[in-house]
PDB file of N, CA and C in Angstrom:
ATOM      1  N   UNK A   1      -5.108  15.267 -18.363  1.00  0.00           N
ATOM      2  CA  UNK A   1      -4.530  14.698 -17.166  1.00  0.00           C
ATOM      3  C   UNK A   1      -3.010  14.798 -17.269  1.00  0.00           C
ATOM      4  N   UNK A   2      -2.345  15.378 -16.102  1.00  0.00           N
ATOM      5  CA  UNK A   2      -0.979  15.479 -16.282  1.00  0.00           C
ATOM      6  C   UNK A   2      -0.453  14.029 -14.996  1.00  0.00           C
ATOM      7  N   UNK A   3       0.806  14.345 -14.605  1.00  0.00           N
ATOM      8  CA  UNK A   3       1.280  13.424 -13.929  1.00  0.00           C
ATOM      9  C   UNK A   3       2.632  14.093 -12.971  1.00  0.00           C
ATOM     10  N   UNK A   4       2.896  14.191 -12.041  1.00  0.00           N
ATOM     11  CA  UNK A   4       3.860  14.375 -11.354  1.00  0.00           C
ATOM     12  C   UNK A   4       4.679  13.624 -10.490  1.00  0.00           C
ATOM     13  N   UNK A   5       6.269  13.614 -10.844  1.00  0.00           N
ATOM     14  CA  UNK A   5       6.997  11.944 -10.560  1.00  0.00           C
ATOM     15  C   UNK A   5       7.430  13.101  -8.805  1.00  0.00           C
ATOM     16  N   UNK A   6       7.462  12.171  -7.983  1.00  0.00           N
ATOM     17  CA  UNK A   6       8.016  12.785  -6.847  1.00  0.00           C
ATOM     18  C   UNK A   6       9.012  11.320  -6.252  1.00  0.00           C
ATOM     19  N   UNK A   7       9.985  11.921  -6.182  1.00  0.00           N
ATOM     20  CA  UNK A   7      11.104  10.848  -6.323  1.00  0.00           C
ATOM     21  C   UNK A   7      11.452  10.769  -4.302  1.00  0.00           C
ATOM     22  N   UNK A   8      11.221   9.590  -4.010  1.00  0.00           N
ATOM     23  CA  UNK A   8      11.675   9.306  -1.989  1.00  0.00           C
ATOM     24  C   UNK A   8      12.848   8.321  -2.272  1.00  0.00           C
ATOM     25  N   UNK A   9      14.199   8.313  -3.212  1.00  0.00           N
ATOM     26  CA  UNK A   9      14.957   7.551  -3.252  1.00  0.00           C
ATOM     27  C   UNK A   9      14.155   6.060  -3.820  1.00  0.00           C
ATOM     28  N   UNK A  10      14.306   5.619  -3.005  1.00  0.00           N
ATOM     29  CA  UNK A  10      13.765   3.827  -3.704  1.00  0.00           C
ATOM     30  C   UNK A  10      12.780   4.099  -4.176  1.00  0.00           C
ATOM     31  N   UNK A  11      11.830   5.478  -3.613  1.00  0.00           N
ATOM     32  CA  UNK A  11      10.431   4.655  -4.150  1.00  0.00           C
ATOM     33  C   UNK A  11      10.063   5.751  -5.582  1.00  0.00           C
ATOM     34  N   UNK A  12       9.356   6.086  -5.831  1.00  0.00           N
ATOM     35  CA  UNK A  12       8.899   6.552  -7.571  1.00  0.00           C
ATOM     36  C   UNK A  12       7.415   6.741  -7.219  1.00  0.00           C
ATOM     37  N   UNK A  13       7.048   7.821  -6.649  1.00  0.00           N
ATOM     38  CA  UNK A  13       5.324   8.093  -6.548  1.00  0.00           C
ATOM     39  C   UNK A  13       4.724   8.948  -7.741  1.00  0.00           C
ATOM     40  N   UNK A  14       3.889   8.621  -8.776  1.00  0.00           N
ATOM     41  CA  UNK A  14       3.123   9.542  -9.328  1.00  0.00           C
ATOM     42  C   UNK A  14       1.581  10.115  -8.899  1.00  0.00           C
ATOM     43  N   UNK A  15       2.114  11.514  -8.861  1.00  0.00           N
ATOM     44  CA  UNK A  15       0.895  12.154  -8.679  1.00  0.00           C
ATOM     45  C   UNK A  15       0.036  12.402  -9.700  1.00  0.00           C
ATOM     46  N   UNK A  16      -1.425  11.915  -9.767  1.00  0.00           N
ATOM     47  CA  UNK A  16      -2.407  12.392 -10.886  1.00  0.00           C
ATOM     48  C   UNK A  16      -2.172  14.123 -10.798  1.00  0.00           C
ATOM     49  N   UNK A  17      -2.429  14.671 -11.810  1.00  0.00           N
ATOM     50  CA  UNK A  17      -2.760  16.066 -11.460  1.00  0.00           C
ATOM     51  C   UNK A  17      -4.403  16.173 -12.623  1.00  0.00           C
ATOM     52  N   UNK A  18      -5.329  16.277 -12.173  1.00  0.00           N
ATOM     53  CA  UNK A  18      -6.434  16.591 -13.009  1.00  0.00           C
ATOM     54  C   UNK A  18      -7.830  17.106 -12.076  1.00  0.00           C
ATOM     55  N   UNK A  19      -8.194  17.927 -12.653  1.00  0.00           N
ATOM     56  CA  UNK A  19      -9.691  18.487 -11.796  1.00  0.00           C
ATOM     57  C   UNK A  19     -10.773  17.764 -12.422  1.00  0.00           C
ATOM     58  N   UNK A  20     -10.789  16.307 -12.984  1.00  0.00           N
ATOM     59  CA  UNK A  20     -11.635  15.955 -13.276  1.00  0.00           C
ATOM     60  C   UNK A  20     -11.408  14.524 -12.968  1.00  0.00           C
ATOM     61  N   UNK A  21     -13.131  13.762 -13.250  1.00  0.00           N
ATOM     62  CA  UNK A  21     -13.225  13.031 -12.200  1.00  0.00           C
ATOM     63  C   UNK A  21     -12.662  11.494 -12.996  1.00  0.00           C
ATOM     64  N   UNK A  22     -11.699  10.817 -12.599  1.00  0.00           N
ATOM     65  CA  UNK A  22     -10.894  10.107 -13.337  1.00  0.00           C
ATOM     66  C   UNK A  22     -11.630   8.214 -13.381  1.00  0.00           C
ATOM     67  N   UNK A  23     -11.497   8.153 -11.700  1.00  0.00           N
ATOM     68  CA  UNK A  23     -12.504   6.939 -11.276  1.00  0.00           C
ATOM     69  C   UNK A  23     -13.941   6.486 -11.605  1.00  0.00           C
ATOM     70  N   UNK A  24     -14.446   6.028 -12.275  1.00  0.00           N
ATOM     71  CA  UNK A  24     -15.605   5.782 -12.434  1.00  0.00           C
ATOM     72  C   UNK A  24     -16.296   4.723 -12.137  1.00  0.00           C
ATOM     73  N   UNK A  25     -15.290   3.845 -12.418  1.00  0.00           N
ATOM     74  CA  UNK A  25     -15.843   2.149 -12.384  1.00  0.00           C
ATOM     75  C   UNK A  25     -14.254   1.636 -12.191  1.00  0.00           C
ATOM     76  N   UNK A  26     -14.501  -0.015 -12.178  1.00  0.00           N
ATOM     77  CA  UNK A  26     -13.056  -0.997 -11.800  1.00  0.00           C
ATOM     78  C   UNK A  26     -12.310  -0.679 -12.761  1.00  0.00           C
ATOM     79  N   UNK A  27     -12.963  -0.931 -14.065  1.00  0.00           N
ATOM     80  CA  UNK A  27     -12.092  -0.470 -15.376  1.00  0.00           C
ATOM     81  C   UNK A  27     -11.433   0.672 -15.494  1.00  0.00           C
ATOM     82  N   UNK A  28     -11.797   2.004 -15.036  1.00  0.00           N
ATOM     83  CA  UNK A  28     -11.193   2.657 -14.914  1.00  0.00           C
ATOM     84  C   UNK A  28      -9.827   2.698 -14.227  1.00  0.00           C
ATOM     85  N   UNK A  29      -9.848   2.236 -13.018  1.00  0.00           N
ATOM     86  CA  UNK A  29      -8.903   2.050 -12.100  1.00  0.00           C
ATOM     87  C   UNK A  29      -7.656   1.203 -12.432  1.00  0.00           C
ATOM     88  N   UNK A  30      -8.282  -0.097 -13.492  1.00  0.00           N
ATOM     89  CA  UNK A  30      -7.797  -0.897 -13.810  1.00  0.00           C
ATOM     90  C   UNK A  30      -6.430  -0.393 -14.846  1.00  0.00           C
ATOM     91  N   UNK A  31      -7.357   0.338 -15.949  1.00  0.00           N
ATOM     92  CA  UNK A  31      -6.477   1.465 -16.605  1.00  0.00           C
ATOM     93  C   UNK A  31      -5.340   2.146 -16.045  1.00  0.00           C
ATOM     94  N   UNK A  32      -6.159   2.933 -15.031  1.00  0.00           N
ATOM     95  CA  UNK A  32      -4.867   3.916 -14.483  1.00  0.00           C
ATOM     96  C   UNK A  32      -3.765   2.965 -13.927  1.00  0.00           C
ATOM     97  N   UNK A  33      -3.751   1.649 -13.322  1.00  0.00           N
ATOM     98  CA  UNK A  33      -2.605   1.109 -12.842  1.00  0.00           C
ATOM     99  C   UNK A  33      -1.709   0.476 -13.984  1.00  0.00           C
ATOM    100  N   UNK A  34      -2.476   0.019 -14.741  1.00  0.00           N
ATOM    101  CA  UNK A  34      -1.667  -0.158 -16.360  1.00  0.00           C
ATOM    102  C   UNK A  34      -1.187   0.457 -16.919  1.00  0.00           C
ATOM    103  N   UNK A  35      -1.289   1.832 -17.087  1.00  0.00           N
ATOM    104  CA  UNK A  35      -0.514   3.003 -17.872  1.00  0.00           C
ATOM    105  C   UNK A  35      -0.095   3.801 -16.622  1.00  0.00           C
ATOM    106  N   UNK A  36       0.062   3.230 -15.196  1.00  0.00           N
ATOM    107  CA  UNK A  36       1.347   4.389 -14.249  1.00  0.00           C
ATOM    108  C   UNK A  36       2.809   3.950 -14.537  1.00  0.00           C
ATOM    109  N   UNK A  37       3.696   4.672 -14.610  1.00  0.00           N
ATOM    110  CA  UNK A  37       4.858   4.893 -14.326  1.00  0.00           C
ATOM    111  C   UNK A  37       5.221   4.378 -13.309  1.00  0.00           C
ATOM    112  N   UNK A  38       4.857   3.798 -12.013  1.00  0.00           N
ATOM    113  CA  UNK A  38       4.776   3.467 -10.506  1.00  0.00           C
ATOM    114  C   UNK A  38       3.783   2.266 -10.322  1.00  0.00           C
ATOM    115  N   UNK A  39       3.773   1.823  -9.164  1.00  0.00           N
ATOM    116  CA  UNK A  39       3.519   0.963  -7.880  1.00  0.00           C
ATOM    117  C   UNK A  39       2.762   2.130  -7.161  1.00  0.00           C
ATOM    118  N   UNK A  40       2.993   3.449  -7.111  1.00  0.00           N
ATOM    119  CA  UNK A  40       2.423   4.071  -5.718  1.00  0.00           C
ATOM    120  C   UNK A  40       2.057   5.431  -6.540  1.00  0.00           C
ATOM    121  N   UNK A  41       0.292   5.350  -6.548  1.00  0.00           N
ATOM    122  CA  UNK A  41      -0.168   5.963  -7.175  1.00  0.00           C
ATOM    123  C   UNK A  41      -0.846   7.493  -6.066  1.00  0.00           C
ATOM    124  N   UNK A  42      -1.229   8.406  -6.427  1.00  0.00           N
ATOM    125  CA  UNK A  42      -1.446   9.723  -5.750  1.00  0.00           C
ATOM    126  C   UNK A  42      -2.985  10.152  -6.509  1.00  0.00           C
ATOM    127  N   UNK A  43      -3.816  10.119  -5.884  1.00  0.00           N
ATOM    128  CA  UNK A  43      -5.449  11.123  -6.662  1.00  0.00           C
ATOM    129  C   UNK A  43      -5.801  11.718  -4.966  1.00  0.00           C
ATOM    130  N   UNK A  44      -6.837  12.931  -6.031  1.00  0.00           N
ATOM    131  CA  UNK A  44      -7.730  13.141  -4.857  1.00  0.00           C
ATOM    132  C   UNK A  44      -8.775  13.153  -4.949  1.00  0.00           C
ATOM    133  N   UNK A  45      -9.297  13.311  -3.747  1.00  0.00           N
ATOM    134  CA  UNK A  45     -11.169  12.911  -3.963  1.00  0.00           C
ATOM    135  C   UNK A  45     -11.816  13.498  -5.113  1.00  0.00           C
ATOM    136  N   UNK A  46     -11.395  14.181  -5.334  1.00  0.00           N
ATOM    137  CA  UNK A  46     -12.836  14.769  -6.871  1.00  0.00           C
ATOM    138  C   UNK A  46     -12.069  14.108  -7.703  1.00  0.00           C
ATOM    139  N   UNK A  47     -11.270  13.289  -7.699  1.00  0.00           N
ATOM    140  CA  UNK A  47     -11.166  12.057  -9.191  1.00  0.00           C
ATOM    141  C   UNK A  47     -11.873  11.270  -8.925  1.00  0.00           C
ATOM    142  N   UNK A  48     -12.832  10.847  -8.019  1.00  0.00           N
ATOM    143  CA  UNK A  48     -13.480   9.868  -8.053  1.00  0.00           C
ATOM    144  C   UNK A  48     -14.816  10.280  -7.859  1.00  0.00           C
ATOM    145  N   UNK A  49     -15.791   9.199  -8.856  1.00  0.00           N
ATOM    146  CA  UNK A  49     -17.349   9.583  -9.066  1.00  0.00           C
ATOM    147  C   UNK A  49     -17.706   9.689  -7.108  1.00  0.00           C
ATOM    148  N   UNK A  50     -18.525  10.468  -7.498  1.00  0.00           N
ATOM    149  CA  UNK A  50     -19.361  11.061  -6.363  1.00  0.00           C
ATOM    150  C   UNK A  50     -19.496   9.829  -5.304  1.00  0.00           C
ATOM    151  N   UNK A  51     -20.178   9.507  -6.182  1.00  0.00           N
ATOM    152  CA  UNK A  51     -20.939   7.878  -4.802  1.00  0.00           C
ATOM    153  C   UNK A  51     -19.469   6.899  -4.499  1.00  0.00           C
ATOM    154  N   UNK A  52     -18.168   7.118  -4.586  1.00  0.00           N
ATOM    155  CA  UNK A  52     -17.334   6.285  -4.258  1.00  0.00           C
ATOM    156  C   UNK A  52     -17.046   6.318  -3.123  1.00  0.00           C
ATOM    157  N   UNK A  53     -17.300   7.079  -2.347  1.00  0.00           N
ATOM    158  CA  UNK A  53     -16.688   7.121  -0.475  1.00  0.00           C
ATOM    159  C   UNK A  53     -18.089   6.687   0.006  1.00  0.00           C
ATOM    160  N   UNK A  54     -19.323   6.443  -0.305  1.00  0.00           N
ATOM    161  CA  UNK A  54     -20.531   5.803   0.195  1.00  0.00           C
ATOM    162  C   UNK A  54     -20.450   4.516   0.220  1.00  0.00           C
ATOM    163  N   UNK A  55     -20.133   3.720   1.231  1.00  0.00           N
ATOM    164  CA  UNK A  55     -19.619   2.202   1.422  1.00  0.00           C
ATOM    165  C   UNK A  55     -20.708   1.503   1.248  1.00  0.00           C
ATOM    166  N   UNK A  56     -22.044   1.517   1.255  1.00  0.00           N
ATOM    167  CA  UNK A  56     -22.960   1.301   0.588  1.00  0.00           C
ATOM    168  C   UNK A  56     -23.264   0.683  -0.963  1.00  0.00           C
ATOM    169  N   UNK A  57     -22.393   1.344  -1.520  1.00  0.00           N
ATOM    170  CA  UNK A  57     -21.990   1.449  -3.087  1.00  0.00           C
ATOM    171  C   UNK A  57     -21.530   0.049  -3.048  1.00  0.00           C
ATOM    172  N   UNK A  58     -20.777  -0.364  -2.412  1.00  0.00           N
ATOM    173  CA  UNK A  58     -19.249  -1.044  -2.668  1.00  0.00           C
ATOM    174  C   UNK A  58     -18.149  -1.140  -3.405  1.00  0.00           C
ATOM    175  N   UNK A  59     -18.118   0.212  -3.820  1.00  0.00           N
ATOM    176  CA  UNK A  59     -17.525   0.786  -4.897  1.00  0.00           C
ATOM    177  C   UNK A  59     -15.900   1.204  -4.642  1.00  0.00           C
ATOM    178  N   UNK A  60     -16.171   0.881  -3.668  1.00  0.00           N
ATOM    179  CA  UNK A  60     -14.601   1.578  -2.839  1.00  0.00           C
ATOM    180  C   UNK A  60     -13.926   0.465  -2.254  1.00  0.00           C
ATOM    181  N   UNK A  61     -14.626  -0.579  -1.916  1.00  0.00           N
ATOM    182  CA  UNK A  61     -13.481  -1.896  -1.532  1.00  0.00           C
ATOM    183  C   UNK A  61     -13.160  -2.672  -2.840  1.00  0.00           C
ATOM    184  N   UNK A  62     -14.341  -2.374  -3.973  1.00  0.00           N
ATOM    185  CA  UNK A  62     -13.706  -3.305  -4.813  1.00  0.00           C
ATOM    186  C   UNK A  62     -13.059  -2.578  -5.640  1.00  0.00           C
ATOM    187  N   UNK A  63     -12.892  -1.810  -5.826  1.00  0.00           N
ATOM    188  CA  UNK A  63     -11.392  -0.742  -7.155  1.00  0.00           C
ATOM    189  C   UNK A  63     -10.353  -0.698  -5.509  1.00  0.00           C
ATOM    190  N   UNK A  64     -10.699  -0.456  -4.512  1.00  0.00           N
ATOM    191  CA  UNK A  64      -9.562  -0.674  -3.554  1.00  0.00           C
ATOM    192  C   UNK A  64      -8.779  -2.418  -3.723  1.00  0.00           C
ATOM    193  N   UNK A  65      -9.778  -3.336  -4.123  1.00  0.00           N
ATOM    194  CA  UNK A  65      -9.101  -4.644  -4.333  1.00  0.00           C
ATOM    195  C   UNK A  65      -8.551  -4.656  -4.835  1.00  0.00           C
ATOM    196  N   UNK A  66      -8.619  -3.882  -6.217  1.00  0.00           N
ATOM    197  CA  UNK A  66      -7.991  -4.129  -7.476  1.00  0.00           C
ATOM    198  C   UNK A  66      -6.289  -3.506  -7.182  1.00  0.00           C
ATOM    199  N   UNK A  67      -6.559  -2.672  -6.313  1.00  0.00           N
ATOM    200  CA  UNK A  67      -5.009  -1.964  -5.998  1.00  0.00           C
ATOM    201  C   UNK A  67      -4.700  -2.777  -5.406  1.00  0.00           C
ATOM    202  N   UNK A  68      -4.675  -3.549  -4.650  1.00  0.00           N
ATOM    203  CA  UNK A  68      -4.067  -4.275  -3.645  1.00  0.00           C
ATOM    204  C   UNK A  68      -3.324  -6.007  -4.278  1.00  0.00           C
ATOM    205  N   UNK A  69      -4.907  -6.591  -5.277  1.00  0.00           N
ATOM    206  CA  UNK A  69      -4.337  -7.505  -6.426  1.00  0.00           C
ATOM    207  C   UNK A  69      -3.320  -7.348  -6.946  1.00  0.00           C
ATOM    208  N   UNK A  70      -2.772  -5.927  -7.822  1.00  0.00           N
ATOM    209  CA  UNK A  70      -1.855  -5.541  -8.363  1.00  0.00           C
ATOM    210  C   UNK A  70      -1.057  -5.059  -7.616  1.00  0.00           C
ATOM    211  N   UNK A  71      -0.661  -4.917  -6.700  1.00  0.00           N
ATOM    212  CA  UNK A  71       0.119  -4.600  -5.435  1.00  0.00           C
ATOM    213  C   UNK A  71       0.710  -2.590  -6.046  1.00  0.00           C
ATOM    214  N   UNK A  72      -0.303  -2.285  -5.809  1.00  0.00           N
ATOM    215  CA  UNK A  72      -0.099  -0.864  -6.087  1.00  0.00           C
ATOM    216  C   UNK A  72      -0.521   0.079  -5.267  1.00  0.00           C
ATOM    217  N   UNK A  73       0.073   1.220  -4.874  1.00  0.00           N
ATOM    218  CA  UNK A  73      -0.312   1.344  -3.191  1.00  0.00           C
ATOM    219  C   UNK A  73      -0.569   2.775  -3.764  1.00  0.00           C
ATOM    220  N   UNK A  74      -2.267   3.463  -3.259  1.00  0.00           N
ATOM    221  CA  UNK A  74      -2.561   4.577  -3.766  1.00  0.00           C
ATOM    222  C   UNK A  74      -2.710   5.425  -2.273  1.00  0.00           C
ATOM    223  N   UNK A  75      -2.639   6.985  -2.721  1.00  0.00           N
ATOM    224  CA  UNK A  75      -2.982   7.595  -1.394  1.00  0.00           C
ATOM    225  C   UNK A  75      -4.000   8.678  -2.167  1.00  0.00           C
ATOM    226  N   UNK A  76      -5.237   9.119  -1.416  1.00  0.00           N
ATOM    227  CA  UNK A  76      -6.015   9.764  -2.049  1.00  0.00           C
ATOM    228  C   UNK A  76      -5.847  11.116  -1.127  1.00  0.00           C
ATOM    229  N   UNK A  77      -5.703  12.381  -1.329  1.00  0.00           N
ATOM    230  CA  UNK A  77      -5.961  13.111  -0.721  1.00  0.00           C
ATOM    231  C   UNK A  77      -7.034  14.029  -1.059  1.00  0.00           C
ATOM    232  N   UNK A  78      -7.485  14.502   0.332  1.00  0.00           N
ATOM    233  CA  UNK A  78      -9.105  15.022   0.579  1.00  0.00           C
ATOM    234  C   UNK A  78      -8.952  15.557   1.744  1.00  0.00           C
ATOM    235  N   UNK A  79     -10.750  16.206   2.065  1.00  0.00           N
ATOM    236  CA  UNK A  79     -11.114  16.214   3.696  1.00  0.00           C
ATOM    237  C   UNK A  79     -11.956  15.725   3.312  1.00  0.00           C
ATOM    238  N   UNK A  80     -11.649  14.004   4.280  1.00  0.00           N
ATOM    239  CA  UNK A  80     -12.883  13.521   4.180  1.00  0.00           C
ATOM    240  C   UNK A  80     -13.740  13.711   5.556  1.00  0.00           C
ATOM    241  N   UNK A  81     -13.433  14.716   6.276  1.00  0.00           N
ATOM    242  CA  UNK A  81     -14.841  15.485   6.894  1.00  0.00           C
ATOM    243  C   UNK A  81     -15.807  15.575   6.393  1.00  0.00           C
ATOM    244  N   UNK A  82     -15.776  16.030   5.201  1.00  0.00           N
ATOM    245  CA  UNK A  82     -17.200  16.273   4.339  1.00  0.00           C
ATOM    246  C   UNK A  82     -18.057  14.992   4.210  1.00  0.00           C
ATOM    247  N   UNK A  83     -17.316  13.966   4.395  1.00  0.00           N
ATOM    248  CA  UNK A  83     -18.386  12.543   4.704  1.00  0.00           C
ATOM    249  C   UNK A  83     -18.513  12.217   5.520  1.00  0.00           C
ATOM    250  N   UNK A  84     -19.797  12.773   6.168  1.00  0.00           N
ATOM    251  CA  UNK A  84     -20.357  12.000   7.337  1.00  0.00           C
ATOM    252  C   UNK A  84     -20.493  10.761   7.975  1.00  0.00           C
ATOM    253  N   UNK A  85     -20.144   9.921   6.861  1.00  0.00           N
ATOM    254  CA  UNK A  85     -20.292   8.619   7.898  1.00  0.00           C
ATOM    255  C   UNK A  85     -19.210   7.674   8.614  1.00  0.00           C
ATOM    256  N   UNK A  86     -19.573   7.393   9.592  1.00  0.00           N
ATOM    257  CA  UNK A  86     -18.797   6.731  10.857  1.00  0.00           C
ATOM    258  C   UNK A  86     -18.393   5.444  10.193  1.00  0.00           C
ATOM    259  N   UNK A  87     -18.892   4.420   9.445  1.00  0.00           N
ATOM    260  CA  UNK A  87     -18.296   3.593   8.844  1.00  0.00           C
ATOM    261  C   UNK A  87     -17.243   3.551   7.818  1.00  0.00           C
ATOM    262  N   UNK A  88     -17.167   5.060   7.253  1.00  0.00           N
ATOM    263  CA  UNK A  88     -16.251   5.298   6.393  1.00  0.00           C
ATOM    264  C   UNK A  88     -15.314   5.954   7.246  1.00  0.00           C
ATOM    265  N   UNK A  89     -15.135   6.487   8.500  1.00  0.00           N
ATOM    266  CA  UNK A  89     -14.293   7.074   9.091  1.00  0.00           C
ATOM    267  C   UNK A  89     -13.705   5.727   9.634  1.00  0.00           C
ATOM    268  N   UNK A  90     -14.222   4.863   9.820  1.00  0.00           N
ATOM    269  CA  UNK A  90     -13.359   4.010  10.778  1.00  0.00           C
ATOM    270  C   UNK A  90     -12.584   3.438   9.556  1.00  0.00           C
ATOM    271  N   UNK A  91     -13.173   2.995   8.381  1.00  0.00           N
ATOM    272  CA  UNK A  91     -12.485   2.435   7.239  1.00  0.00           C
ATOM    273  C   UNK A  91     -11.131   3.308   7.301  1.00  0.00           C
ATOM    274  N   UNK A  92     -11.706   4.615   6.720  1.00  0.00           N
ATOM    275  CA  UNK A  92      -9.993   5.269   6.593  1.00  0.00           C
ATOM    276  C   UNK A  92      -9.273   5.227   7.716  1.00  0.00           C
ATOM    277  N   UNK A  93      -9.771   4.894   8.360  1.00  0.00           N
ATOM    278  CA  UNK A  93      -8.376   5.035   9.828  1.00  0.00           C
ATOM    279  C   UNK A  93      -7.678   3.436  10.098  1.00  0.00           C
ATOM    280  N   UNK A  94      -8.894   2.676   9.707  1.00  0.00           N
ATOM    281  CA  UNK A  94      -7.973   1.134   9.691  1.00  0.00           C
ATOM    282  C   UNK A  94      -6.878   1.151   8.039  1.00  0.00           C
ATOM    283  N   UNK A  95      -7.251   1.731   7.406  1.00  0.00           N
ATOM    284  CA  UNK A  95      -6.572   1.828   5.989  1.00  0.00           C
ATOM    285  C   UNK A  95      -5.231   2.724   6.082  1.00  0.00           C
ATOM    286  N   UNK A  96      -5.351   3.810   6.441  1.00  0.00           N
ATOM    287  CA  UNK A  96      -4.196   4.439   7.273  1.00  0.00           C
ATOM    288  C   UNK A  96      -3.047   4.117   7.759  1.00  0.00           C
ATOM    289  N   UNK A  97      -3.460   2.972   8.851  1.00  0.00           N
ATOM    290  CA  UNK A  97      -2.829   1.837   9.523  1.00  0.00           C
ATOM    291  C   UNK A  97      -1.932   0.624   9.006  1.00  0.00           C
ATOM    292  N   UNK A  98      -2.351   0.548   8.055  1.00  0.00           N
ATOM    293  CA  UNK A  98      -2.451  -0.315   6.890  1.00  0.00           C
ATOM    294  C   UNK A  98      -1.293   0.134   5.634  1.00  0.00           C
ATOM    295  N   UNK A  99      -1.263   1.019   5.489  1.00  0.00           N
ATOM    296  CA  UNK A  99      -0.314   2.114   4.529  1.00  0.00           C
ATOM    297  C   UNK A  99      -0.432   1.776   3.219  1.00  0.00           C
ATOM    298  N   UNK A 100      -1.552   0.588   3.026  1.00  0.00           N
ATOM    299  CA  UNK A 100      -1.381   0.155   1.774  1.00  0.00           C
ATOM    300  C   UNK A 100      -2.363   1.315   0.222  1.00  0.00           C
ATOM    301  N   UNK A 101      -3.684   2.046   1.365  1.00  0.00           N
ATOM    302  CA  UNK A 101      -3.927   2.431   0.591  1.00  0.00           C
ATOM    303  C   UNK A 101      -4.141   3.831   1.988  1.00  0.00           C
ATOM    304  N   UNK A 102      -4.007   5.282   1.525  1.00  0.00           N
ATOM    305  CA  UNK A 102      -4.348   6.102   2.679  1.00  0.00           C
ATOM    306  C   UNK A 102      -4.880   7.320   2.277  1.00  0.00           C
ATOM    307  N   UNK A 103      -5.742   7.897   2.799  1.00  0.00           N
ATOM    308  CA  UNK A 103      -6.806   9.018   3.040  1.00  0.00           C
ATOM    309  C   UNK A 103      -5.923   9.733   3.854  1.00  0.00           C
ATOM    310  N   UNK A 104      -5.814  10.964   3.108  1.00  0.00           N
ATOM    311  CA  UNK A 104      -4.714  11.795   3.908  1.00  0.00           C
ATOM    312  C   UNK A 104      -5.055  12.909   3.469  1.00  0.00           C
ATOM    313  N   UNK A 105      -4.629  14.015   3.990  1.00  0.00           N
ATOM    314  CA  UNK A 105      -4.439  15.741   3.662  1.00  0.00           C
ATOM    315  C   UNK A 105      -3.753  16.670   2.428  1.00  0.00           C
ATOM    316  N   UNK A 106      -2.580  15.540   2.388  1.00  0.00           N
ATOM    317  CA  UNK A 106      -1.558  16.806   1.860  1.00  0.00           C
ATOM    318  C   UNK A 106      -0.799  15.581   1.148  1.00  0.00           C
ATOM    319  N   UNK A 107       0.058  16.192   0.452  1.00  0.00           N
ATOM    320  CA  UNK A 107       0.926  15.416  -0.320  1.00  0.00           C
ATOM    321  C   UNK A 107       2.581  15.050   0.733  1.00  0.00           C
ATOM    322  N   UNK A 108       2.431  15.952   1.657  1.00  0.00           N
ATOM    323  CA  UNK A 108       3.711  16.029   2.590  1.00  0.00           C
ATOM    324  C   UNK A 108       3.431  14.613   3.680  1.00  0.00           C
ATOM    325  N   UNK A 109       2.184  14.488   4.034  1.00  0.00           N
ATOM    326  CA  UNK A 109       1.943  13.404   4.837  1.00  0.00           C
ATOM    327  C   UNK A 109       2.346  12.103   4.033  1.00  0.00           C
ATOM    328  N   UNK A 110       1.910  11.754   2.574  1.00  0.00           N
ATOM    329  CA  UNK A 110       2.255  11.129   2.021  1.00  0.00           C
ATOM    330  C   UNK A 110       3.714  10.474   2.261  1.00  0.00           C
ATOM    331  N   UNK A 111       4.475  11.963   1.689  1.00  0.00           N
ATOM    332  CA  UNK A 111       5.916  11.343   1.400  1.00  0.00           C
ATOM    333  C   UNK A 111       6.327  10.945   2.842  1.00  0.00           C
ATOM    334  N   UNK A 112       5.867  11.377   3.772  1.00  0.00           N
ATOM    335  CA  UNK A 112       6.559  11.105   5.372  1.00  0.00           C
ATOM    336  C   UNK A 112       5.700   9.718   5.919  1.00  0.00           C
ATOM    337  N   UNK A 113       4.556   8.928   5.094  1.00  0.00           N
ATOM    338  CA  UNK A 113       4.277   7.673   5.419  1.00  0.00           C
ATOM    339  C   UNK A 113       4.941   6.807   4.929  1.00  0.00           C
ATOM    340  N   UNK A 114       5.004   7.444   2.826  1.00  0.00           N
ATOM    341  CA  UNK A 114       5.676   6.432   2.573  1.00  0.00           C
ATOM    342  C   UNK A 114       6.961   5.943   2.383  1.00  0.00           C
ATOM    343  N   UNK A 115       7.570   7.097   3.102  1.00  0.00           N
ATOM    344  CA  UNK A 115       9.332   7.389   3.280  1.00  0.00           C
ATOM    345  C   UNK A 115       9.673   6.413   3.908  1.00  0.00           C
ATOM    346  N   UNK A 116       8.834   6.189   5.517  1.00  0.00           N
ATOM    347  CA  UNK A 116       9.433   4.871   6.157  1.00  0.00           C
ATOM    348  C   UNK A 116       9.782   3.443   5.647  1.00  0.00           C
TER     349      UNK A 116
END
C-alpha cells in the first residue's frame, strides 16, 4: 500500500494507492484512520470487501460511523453504476450533499468539493 499527499492549501488529503482490498471490517477502517497522515482520507471501491456497498450488510453505515466519530472525511472513488440498487443510489447522493463522506469519479471532483 502506498499513499499520495495532495496538498489544497489548508487541507492535506491522502490518497490510498493499492489494488487490493484494504476494508474488511470496522477494525480495519479503524486502523487506516490511526495510521493517516490526514483528516481526509481518499480509497476506491475495490478497497473495500465486496458486500460493502450492499446496505443490507450494514457494513457501510457503520465503518461510515466510525469516520464521522473521528471526524475524518473520506471520498471513495468508483462507478457506482455497477450497483444496482436504488437505496444505495439515494444514500450516495444524500452523502454527496453532505461532503462529509463522497462517492465520486475522479480524484479532480474531489479536490473541487473539498477545495470549497
Amino acid at each position: 500500500m502506498k499513499t499520495n499527499i495532495i496538498d489544497l492549501g489548508d487541507k492535506k488529503i491522502v490518497e490510498i494507492i493499492s489494488n487490493e482490498v484494504i476494508i474488511k471490517n470496522i477494525q480495519d477502517a479503524l486502523d487506516l484512520m490511526a495510521n493517516s497522515p490526514s483528516d481526509h482520507i481518499i480509497l476506491h471501491d475495490y478497497n473495500f470487501e465486496k458486500n460493502f456497498f450492499d446496505l443490507s450488510t450494514k457494513q457501510l453505515g457503520e465503518i461510515l460511523q466510525k469516520f464521522t466519530n473521528y471526524f475524518v472525511k473520506l471520498a471513495i472513488i468508483g462507478d457506482f453504476n455497477k450497483y444496482p440498487s436504488k437505496i444505495l443510489k439515494d444514500f450516495i447522493y444524500e452523502s454527496n450533499k453532505n461532503k462529509d463522506y463522497l462517492f465520486v469519479s475522479s480524484i479532480e471532483e474531489i479536490k473541487t468539493i473539498w477545495r470549497e
